[in-house]
N, C-alpha and C. Protein backbone atom coordinates (compact mmCIF):
# COMPACT_ATOMS: atom_id res chain seq x y z
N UNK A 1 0.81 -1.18 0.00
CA UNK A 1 0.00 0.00 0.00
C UNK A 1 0.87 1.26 0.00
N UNK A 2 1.73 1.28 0.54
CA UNK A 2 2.90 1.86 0.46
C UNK A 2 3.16 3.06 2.37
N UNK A 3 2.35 2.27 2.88
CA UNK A 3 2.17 2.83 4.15
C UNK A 3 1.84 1.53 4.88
N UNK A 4 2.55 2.18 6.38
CA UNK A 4 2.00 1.18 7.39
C UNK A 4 1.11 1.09 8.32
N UNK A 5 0.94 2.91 8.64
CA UNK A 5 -0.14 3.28 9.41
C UNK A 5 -0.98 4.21 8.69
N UNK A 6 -1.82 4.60 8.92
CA UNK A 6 -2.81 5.61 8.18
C UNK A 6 -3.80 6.03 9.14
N UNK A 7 -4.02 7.12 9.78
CA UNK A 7 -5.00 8.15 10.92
C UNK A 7 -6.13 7.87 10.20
N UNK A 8 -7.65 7.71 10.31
CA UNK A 8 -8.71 8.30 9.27
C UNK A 8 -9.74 8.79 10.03
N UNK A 9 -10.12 10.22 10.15
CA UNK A 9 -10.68 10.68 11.00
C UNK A 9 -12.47 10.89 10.31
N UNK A 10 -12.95 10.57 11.07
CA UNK A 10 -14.63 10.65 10.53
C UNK A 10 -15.22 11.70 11.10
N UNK A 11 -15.97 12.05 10.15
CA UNK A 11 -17.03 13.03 10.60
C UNK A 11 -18.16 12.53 11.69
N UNK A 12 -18.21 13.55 12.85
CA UNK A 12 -19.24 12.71 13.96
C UNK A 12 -20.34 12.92 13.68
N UNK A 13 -21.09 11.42 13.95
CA UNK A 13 -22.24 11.26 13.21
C UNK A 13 -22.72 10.40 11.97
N UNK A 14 -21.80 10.12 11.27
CA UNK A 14 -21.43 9.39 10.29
C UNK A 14 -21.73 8.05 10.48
N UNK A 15 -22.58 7.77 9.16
CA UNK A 15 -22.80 5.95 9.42
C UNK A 15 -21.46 4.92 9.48
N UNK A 16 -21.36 4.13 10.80
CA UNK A 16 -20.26 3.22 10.50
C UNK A 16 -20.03 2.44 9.24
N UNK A 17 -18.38 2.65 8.86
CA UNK A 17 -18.05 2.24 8.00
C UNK A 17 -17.90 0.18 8.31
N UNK A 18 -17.85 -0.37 7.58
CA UNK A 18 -17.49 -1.59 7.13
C UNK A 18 -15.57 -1.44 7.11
N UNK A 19 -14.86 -2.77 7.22
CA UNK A 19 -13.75 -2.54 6.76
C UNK A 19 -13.59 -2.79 5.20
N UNK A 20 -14.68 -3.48 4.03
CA UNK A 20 -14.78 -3.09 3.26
C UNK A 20 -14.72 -1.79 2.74
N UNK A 21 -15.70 -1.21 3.07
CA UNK A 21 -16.20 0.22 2.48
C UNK A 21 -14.71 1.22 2.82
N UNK A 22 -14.09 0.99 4.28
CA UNK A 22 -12.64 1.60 4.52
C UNK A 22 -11.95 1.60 2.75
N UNK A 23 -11.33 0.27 2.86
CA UNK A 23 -10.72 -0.15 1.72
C UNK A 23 -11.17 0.51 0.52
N UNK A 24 -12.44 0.55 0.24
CA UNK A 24 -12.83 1.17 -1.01
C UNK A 24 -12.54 2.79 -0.83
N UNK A 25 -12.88 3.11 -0.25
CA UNK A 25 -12.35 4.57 -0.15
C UNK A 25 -11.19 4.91 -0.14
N UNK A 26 -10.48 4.25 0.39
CA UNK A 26 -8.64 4.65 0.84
C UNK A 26 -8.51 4.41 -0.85
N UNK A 27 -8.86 3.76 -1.51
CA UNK A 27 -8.56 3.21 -3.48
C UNK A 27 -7.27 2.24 -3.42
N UNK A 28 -7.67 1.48 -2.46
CA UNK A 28 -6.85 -0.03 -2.16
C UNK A 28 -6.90 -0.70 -3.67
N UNK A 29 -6.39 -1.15 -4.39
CA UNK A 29 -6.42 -2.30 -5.38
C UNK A 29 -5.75 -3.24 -4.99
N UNK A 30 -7.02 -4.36 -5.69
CA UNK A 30 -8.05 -4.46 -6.37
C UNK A 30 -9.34 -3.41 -5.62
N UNK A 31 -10.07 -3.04 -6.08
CA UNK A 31 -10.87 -2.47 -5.40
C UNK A 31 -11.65 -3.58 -4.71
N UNK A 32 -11.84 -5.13 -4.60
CA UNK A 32 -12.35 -5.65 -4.12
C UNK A 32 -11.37 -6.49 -3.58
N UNK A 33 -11.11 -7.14 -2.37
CA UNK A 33 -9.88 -7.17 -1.52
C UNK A 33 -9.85 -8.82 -2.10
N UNK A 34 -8.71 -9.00 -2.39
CA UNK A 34 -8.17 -10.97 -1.99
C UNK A 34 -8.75 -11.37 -1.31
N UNK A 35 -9.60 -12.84 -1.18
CA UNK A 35 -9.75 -13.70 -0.47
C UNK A 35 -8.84 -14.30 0.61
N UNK A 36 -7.68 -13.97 0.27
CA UNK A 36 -6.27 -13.95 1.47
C UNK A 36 -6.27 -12.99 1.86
N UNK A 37 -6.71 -12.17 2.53
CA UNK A 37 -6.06 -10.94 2.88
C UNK A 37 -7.17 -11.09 4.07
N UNK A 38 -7.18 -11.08 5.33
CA UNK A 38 -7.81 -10.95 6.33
C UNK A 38 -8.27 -9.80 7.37
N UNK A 39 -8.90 -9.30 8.33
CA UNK A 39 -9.38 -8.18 8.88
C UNK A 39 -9.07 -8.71 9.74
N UNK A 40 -8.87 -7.61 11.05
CA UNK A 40 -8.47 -7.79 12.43
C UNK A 40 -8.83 -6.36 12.69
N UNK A 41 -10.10 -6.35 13.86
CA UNK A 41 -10.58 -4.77 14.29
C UNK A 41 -9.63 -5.26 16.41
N UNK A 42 -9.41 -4.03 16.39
CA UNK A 42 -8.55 -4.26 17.80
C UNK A 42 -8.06 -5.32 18.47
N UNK A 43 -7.02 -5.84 16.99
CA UNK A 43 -6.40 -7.00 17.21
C UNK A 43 -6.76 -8.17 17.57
N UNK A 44 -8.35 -8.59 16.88
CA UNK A 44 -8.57 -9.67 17.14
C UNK A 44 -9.58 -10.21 15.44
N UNK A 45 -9.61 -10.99 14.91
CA UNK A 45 -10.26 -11.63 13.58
C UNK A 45 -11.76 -11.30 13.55
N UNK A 46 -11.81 -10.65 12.53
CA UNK A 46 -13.25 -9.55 12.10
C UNK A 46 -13.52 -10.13 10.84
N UNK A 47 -15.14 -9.72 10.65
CA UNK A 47 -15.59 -10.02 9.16
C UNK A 47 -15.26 -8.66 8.55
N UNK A 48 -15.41 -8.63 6.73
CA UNK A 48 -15.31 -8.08 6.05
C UNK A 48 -16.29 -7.06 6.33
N UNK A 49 -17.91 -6.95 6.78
CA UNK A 49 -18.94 -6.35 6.88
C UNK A 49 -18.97 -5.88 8.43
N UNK A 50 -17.93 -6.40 9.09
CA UNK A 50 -18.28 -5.79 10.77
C UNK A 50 -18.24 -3.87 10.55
N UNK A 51 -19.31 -3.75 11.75
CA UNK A 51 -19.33 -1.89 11.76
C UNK A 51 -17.92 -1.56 12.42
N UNK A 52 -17.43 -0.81 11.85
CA UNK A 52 -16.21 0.23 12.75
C UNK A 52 -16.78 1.19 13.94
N UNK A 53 -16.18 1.27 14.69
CA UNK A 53 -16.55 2.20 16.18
C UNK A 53 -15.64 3.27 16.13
N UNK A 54 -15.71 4.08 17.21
CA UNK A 54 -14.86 5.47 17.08
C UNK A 54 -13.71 4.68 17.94
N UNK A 55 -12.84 5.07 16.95
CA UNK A 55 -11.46 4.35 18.49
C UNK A 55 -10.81 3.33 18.05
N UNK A 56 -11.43 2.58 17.09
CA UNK A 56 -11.15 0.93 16.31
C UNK A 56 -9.92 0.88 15.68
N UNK A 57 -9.10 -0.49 16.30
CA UNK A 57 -7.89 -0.07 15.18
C UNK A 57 -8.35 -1.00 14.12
N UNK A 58 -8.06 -1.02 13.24
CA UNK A 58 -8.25 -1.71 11.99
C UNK A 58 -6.65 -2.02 11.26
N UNK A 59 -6.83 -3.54 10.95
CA UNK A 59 -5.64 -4.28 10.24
C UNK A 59 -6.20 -4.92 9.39
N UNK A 60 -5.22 -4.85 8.22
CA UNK A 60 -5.47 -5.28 7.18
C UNK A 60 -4.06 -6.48 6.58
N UNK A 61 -4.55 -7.80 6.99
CA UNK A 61 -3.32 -8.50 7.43
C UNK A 61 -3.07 -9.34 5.40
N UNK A 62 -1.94 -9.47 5.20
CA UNK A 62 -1.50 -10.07 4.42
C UNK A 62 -1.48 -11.57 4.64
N UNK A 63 -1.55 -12.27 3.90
CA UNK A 63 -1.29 -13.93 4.02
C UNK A 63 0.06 -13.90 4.36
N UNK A 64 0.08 -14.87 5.30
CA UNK A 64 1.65 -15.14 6.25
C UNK A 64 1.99 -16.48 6.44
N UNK A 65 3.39 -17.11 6.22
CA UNK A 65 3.45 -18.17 6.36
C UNK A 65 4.24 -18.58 7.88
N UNK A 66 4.19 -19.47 8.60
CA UNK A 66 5.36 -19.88 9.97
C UNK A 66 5.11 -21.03 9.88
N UNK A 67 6.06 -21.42 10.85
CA UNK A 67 6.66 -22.72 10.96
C UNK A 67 7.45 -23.17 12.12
C-alpha cells in the first residue's frame, strides 16, 4: 500500500463504516480485496462487513506463512 499506518478521522455522526467500504475509499487495489487478505478490528479476527466504532484499530493482514 505503500504505508504502514494511516489516521482516518470521521465526521461525527457518520454511518459506521465496514472494513470493506474503509478499503474502497482509501482506493486499495483491487478495489475488491483478496480472499487472502484478512481483517483484524482491535487485534482480534473480524468479518469483512463488521461496523467500525470510534477508536477501532483496523488491520489489514497479508497472508503469512510460519513454521
Amino acid at each position: 500500500m505503500g504505508w504502514g499506518e494511516k489516521l482516518i478521522e470521521l465526521k461525527a455522526h457518520c454511518t459506521p463504516l465496514s472494513p470493506l467500504q474503509l478499503w474502497q475509499q482509501l482506493g486499495i487495489q483491487p478495489i475488491t480485496p483478496p480472499s487472502n487478505i484478512r481483517v483484524a478490528i482491535n487485534q482480534e479476527f473480524a468479518s469483512w462487513d463488521a461496523a467500525l466504532q470510534a477508536g477501532d484499530e483496523l488491520a489489514f493482514l497479508p497472508p503469512i506463512s510460519g513454521g
